[in-house]
C-alpha atoms as a PDB file:
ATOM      1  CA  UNK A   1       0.000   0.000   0.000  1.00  0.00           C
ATOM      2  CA  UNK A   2       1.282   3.885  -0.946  1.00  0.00           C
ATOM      3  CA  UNK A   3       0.022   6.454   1.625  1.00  0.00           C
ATOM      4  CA  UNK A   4       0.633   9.512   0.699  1.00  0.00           C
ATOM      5  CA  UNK A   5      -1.008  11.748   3.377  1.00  0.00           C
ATOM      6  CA  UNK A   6      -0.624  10.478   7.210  1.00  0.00           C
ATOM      7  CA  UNK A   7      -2.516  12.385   9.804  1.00  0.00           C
ATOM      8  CA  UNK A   8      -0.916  12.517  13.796  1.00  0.00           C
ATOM      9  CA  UNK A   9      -3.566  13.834  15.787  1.00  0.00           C
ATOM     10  CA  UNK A  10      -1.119  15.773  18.497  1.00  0.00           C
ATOM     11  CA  UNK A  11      -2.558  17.308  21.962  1.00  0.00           C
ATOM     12  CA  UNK A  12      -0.752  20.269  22.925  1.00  0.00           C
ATOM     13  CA  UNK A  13      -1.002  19.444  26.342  1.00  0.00           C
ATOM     14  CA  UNK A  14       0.237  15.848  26.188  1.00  0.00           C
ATOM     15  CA  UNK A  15       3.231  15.172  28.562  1.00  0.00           C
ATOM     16  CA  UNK A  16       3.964  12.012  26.421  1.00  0.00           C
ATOM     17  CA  UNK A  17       4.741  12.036  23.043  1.00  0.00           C
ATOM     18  CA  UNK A  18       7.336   9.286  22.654  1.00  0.00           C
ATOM     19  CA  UNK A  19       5.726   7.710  19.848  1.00  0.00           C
ATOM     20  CA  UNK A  20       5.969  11.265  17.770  1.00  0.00           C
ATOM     21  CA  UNK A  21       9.373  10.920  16.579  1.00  0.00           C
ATOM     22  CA  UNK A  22       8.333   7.089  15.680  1.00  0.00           C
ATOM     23  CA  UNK A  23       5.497   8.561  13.356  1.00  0.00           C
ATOM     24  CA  UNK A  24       8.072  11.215  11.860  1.00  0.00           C
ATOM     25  CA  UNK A  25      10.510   7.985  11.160  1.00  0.00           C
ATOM     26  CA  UNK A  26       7.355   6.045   9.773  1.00  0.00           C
ATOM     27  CA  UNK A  27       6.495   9.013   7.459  1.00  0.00           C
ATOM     28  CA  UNK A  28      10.019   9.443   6.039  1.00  0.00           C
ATOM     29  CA  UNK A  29      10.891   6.020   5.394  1.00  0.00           C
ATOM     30  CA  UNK A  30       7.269   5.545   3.222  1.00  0.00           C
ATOM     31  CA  UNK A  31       7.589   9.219   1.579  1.00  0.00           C
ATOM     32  CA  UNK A  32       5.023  10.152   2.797  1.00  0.00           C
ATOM     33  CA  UNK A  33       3.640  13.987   4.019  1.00  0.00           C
ATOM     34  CA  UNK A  34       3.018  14.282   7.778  1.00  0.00           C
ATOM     35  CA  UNK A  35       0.071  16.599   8.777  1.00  0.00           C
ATOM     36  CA  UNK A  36       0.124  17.413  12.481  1.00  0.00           C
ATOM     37  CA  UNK A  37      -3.579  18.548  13.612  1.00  0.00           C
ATOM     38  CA  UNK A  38      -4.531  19.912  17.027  1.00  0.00           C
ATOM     39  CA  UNK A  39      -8.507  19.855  17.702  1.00  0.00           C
ATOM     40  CA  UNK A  40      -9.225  21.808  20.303  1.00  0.00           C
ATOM     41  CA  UNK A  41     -12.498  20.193  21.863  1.00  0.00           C
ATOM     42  CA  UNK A  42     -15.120  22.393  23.959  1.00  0.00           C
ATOM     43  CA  UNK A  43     -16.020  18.318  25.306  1.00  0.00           C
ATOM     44  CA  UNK A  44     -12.594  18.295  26.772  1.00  0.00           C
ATOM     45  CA  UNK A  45     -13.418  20.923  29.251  1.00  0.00           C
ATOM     46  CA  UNK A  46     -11.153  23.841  28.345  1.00  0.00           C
ATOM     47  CA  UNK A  47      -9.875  25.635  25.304  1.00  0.00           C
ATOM     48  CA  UNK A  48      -5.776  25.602  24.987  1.00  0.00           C
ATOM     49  CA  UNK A  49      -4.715  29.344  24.734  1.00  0.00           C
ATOM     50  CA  UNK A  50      -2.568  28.742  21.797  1.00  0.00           C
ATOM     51  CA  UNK A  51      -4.033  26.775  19.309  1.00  0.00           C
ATOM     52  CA  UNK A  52      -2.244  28.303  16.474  1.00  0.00           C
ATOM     53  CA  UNK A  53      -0.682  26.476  13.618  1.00  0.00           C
ATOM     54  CA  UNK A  54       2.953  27.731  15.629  1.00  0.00           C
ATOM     55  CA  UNK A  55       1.613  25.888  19.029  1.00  0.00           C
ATOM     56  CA  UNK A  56       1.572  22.557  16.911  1.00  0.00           C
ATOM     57  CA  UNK A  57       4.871  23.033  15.208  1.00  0.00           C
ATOM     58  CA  UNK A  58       6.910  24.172  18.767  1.00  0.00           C
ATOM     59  CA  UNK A  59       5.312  21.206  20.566  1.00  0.00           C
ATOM     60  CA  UNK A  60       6.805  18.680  17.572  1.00  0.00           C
ATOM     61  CA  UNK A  61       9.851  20.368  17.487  1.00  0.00           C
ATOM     62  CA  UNK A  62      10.352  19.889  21.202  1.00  0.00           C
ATOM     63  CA  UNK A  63      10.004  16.102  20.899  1.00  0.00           C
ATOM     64  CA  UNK A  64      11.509  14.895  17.576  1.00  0.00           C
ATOM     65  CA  UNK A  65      14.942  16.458  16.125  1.00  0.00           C
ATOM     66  CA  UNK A  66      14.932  18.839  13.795  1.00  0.00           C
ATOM     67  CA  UNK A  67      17.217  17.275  11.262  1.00  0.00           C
ATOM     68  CA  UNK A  68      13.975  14.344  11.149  1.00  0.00           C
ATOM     69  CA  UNK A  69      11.846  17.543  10.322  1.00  0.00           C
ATOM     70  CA  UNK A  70      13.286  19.663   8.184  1.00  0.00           C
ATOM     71  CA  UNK A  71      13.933  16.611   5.873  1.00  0.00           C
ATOM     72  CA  UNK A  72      10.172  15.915   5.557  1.00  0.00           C
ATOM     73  CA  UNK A  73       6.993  17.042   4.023  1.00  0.00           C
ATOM     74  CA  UNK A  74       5.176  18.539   7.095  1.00  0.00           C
ATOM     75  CA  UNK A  75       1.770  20.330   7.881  1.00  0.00           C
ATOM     76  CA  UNK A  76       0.497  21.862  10.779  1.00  0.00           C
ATOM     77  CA  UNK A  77      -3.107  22.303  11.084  1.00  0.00           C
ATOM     78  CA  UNK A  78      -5.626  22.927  14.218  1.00  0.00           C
ATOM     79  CA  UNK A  79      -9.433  23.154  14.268  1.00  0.00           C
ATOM     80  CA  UNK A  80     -12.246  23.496  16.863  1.00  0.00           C
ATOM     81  CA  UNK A  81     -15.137  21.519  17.654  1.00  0.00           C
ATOM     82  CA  UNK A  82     -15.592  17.942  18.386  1.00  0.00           C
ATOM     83  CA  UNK A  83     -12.670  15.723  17.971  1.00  0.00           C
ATOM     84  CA  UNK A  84     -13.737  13.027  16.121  1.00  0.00           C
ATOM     85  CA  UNK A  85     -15.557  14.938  13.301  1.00  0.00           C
ATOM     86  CA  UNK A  86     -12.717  17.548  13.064  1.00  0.00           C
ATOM     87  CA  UNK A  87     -10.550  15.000  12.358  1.00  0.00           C
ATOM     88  CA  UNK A  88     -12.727  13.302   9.532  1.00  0.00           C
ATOM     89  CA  UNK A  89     -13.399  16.432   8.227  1.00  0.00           C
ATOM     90  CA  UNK A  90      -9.928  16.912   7.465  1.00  0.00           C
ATOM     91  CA  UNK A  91      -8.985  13.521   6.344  1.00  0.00           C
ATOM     92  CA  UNK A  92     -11.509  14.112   3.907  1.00  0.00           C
ATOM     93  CA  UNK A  93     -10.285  17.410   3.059  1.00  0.00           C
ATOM     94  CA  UNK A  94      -6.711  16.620   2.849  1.00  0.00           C
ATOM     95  CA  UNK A  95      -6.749  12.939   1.064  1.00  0.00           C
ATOM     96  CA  UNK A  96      -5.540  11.621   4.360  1.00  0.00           C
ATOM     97  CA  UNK A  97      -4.880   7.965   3.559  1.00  0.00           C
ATOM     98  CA  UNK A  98      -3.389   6.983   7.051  1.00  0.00           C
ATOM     99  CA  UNK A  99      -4.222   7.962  10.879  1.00  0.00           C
ATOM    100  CA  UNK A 100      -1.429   7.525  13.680  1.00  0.00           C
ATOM    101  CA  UNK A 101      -2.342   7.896  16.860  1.00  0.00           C
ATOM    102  CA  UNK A 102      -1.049   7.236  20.632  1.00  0.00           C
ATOM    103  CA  UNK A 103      -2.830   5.094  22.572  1.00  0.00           C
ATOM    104  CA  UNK A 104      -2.094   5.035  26.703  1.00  0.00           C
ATOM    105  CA  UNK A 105      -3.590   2.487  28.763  1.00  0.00           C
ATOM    106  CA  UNK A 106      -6.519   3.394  31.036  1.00  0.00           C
ATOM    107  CA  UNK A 107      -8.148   1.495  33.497  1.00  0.00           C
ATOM    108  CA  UNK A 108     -10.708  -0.817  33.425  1.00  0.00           C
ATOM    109  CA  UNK A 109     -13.550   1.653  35.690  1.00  0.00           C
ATOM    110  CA  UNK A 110     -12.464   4.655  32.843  1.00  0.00           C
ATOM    111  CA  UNK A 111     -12.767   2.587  30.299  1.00  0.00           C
ATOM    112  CA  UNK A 112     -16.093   1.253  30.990  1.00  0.00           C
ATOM    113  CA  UNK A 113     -17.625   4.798  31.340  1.00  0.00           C
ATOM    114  CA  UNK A 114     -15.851   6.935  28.974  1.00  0.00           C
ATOM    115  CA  UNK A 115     -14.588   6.430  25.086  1.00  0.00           C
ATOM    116  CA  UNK A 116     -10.631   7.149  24.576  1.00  0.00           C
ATOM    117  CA  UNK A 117      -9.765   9.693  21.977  1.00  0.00           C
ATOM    118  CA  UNK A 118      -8.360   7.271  19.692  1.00  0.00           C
ATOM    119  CA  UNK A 119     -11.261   5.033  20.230  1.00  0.00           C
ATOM    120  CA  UNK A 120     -13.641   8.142  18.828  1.00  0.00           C
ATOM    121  CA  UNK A 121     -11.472   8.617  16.220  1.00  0.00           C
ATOM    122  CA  UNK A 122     -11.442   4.495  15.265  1.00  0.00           C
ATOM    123  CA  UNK A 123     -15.172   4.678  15.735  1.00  0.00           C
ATOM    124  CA  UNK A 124     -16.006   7.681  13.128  1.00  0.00           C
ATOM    125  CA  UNK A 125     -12.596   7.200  10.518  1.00  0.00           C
ATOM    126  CA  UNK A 126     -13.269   4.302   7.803  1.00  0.00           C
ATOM    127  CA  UNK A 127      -9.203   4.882   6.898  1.00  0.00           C
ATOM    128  CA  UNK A 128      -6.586   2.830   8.336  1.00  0.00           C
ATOM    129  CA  UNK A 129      -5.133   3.481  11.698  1.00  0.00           C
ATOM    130  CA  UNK A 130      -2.013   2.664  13.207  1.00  0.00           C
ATOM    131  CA  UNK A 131      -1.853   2.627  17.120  1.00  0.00           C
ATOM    132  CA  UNK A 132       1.313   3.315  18.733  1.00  0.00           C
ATOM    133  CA  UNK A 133       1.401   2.533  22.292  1.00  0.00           C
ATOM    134  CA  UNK A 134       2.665   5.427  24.652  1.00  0.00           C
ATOM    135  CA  UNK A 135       5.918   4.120  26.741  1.00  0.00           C
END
C-alpha cells in the first residue's frame, strides 16, 4: 500500500509524546507527508490558549529532532469543535490515507464509562489506523 497523506492527531497538552518521533521515522521512510492537527475540543473541558498552527509546530519540534523535520513534508493544522468529526473532516479534506495515533492504557472503571480519543477517532474514521502505544 502507498500512503501519501498520514494524519498525527497531536494534543498540545500531552506530557507524552514518545511515539511522535516514531510517526516522523514512519512518514520518512514511506515518503510520505506528515500533517500534524490539534482539535481543540469544547467536550474536553477547556480551550488551549494557543491553538495556532505555531503551538503545533513548537510542541513537535520539542520532541523529535529537527534534522527528522526539516527533511520531511510537514503540515500543521488545528481546528475546533468535536474531535472526532474535526478529524474526519480533514482527512476528507486533505486525502488523508493513514491515521497515527497514541494510545495510553486506562483502566478498566475509565474505560467502561468513557470512550478514549483514539477510540472516537477508530469509531467515526473508515481509513486505516495505526496505534502506537505510549511508553
Amino acid at each position: 500500500m502507498k500512503f501519501i497523506n498520514i494524519l498525527f492527531p497531536i494534543n498540545l497538552d500531552s506530557k507524552n509524546l514518545s511515539h511522535l518521533p516514531k510517526a516522523l521515522e514512519l512518514a520518512k521512510s514511506l515518503g510520505s507527508r506528515i500533517h500534524f492537527l490539534y482539535v481543540n475540543d469544547p467536550m474536553a473541558g477547556y480551550r488551549h490558549p494557543t491553538d495556532r498552527e505555531d503551538a503545533v509546530s513548537l510542541k513537535v519540534r520539542e520532541n523529535a529532532s529537527a534534522e527528522l523535520i526539516d527533511s520531511m513534508d510537514v503540515v500543521y493544522a488545528v481546528a475546533k469543535g468535536n474531535l472526532d468529526e474535526e478529524v474526519k473532516k480533514y482527512c476528507t479534506n486533505n486525502a488523508v490515507d493513514l491515521i497515527v495515533l497514541g494510545h495510553k492504557h486506562r483502566g478498566k472503571l475509565y474505560s467502561s464509562m468513557f470512550d478514549s480519543p483514539d477510540e472516537s477517532i477508530i469509531d467515526a474514521i473508515r481509513i486505516p489506523v495505526l496505534i502506537m502505544p505510549k511508553n
